[in-house]
Protein backbone atom coordinates (compact mmCIF):
# COMPACT_ATOMS: atom_id res chain seq x y z
CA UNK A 1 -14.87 -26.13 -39.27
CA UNK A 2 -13.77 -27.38 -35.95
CA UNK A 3 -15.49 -30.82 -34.03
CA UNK A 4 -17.86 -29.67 -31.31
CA UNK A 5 -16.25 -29.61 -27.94
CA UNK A 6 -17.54 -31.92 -25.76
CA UNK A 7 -18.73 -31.73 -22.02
CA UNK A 8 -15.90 -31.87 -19.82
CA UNK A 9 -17.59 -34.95 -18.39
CA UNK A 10 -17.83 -36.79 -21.75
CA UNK A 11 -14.19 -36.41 -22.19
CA UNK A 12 -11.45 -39.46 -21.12
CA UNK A 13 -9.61 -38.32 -18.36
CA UNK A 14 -11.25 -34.94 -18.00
CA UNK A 15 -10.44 -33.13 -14.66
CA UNK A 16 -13.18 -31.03 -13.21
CA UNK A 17 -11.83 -27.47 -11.88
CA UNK A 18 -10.74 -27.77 -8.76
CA UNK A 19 -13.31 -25.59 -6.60
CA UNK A 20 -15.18 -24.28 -9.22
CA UNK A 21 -13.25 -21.70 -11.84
CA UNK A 22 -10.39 -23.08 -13.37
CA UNK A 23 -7.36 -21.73 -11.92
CA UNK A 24 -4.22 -19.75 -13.00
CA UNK A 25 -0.93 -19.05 -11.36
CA UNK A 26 0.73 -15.56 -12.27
CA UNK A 27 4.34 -15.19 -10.57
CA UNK A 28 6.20 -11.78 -10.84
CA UNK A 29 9.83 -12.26 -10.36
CA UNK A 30 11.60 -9.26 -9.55
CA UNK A 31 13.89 -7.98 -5.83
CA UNK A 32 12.23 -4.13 -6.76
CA UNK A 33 8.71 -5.18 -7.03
CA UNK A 34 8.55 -7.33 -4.21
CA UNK A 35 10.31 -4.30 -2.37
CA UNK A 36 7.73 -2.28 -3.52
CA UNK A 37 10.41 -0.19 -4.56
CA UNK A 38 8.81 -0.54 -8.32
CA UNK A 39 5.73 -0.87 -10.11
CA UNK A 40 4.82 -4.82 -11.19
CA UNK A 41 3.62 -4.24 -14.52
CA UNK A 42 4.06 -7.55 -15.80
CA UNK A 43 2.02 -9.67 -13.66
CA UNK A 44 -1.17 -6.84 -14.68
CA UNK A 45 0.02 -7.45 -18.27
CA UNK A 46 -0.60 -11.51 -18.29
CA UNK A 47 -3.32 -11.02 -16.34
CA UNK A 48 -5.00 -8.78 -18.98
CA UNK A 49 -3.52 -10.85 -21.88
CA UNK A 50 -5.08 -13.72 -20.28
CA UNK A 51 -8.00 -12.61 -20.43
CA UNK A 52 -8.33 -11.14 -23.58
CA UNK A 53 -7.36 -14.57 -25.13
CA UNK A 54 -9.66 -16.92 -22.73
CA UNK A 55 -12.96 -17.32 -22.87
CA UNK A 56 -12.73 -20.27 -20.46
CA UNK A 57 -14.19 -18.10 -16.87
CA UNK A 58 -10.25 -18.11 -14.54
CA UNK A 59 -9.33 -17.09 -11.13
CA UNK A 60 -6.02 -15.38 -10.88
CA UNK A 61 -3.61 -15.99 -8.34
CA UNK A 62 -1.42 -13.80 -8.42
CA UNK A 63 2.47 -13.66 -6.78
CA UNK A 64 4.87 -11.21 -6.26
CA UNK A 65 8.52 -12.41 -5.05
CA UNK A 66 11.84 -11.80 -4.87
CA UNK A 67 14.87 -13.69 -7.55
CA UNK A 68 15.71 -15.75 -5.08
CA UNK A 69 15.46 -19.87 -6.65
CA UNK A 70 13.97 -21.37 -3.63
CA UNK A 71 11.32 -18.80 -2.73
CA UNK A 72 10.63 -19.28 -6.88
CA UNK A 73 10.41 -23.16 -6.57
CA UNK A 74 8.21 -23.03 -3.38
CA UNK A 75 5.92 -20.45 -4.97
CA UNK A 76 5.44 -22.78 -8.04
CA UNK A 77 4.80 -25.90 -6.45
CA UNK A 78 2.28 -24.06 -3.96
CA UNK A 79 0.59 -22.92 -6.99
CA UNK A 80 0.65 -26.40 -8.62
CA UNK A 81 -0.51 -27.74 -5.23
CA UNK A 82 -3.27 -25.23 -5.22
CA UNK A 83 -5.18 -26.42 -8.11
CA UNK A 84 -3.68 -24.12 -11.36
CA UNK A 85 -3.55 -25.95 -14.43
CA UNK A 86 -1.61 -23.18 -16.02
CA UNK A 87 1.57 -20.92 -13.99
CA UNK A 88 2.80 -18.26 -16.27
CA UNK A 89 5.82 -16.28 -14.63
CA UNK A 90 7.52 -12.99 -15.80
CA UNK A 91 10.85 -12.19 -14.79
CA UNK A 92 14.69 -13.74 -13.94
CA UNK A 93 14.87 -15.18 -17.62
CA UNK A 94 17.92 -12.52 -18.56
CA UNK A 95 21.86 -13.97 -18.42
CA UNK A 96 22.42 -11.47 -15.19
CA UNK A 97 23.28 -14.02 -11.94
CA UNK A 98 20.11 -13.25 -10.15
CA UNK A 99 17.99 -14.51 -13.23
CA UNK A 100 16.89 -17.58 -12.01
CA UNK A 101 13.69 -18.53 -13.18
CA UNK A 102 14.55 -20.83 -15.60
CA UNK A 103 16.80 -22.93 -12.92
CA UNK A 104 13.45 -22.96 -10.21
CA UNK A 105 11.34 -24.26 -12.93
CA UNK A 106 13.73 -26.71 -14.46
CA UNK A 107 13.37 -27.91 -10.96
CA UNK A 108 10.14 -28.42 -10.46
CA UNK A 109 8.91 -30.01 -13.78
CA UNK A 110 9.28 -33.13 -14.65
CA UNK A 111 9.67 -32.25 -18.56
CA UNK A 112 10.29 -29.66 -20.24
CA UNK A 113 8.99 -28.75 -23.37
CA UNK A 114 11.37 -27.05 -25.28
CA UNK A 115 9.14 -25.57 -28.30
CA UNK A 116 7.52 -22.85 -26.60
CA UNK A 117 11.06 -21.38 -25.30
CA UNK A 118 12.08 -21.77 -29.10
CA UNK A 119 8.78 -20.37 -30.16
CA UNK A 120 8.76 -17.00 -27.80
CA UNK A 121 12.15 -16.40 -28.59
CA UNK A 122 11.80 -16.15 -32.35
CA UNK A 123 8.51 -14.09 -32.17
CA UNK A 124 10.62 -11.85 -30.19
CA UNK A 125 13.93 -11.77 -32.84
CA UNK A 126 11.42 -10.24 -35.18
CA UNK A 127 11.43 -7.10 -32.41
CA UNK A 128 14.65 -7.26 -30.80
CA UNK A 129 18.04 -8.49 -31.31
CA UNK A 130 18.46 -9.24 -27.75
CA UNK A 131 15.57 -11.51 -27.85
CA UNK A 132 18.93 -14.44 -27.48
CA UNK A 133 19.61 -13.40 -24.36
CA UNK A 134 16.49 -14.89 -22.56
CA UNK A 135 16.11 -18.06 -21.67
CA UNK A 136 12.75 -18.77 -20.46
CA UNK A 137 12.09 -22.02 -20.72
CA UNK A 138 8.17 -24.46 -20.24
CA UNK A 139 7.69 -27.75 -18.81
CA UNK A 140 4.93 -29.62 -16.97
CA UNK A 141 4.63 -30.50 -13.40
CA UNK A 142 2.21 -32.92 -12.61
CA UNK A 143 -1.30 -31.63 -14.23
CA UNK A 144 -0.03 -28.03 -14.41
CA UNK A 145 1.92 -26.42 -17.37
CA UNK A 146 4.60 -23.39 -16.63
CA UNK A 147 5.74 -20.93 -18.52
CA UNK A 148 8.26 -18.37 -18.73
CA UNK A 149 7.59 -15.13 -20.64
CA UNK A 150 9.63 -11.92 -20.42
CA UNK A 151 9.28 -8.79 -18.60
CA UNK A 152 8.39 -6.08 -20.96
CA UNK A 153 4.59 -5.95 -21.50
CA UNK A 154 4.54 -5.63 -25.01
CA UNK A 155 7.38 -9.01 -25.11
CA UNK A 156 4.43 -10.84 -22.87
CA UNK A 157 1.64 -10.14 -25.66
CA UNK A 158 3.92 -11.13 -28.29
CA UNK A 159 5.12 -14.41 -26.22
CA UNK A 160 1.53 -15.58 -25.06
CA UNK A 161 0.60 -14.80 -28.41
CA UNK A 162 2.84 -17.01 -30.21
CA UNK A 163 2.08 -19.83 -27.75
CA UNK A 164 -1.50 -19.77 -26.89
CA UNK A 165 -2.32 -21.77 -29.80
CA UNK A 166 -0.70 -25.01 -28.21
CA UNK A 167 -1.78 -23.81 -24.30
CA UNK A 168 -5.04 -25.68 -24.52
CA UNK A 169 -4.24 -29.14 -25.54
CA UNK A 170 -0.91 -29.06 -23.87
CA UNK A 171 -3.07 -29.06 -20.07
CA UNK A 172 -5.88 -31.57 -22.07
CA UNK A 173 -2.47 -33.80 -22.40
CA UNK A 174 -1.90 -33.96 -18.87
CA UNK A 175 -5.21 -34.04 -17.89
CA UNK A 176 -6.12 -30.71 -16.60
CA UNK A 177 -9.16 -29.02 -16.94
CA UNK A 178 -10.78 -28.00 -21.01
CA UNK A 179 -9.68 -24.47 -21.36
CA UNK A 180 -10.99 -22.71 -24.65
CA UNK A 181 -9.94 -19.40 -26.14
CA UNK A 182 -11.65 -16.24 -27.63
CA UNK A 183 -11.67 -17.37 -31.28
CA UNK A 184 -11.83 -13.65 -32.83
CA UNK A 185 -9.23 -12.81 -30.63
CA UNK A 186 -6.79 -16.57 -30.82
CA UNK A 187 -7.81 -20.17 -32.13
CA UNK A 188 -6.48 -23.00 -30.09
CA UNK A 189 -5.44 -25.76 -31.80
CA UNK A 190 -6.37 -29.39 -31.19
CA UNK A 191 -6.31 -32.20 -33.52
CA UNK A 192 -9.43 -32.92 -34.92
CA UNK A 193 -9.70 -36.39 -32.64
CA UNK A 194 -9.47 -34.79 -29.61
């Protein structure tokens, strides 16, 4: 059985959400979809994965942009700037040249955490053999944790999935706000002192 959570205000360093609901970056990287020339299904498919596993009350903000690294690294540290403690991208993670979302947010963390790349890619190995081609990558910047996933809807259940666990404590670490999950659905884990 798990300690009680405490009140966000009862908890060292505890950040309030910033404007009321906690917020969440969502970042679609793809030259068709922000052409409208195809459907984004993978921003929709966080979104709904998101909140299937949180029970912590979010407000989306959602992006849609083009593989280009700067327009990537601008979006991200707007959505940092803006108050998300968590930025979860699909997209540019492939070896093809215009897969550049690892580079933009190598760029704009300060550390990178290299576990949940590890993590996502072996979930996936169990589905696909091509699951070593991605490299999406995590890291933190400032109180806001990124994170790659992959493109395919079914590759961003299986990815969020596999990390969700460590998603929580990861923004209590840098001092974002107390997220919790829907425990029939995912159990966060944080160590019993925290």
């Amino acid at each position: 059985m798990s300690a009680p959570v405490p009140p966000q205000s009862d908890r060292p360093g505890a950040v309030s959400p910033r404007a009321g609901l906690v917020k969440i970056g969502i970042v679609t990287v793809s030259d068709r979809a922000s052409r409208g020339e195809y459907e984004d299904k993978g921003g929709p498919a966080i979104l709904a994965e998101l909140q299937r596993m949180l029970s912590t009350p979010f407000e989306p903000l959602a992006r849609v942009i083009p593989d280009e690294q700067t327009l990537i690294e601008v979006t991200l540290r707007d959505l940092r700037d803006a108050g998300c403690c968590l930025i979860v991208t699909t997209g540019g993670t492939g070896p093809a040249p215009r897969d550049v979302t690892p580079e933009a947010t190598a760029a704009v963390c300060e550390r990178i955490l290299d576990g949940f790349g590890e993590q996502m890619r072996a979930v996936s190995l169990k589905v696909v053999p091509t699951a070593i081609l991605s490299r999406q990558i995590a890291g933190t910047s400032g109180q806001t944790l990124i994170i790659n996933l992959p493109g395919k809807p079914s590759a961003i259940r299986d990815c969020l999935e596999a990390v969700m666990p460590a998603i929580p404590y990861c923004i209590d670490l840098i001092g974002g706000p107390y997220l919790e999950t829907q425990a029939a659905v995912i159990q966060a884990f944080r160590p019993k002192s925290s």
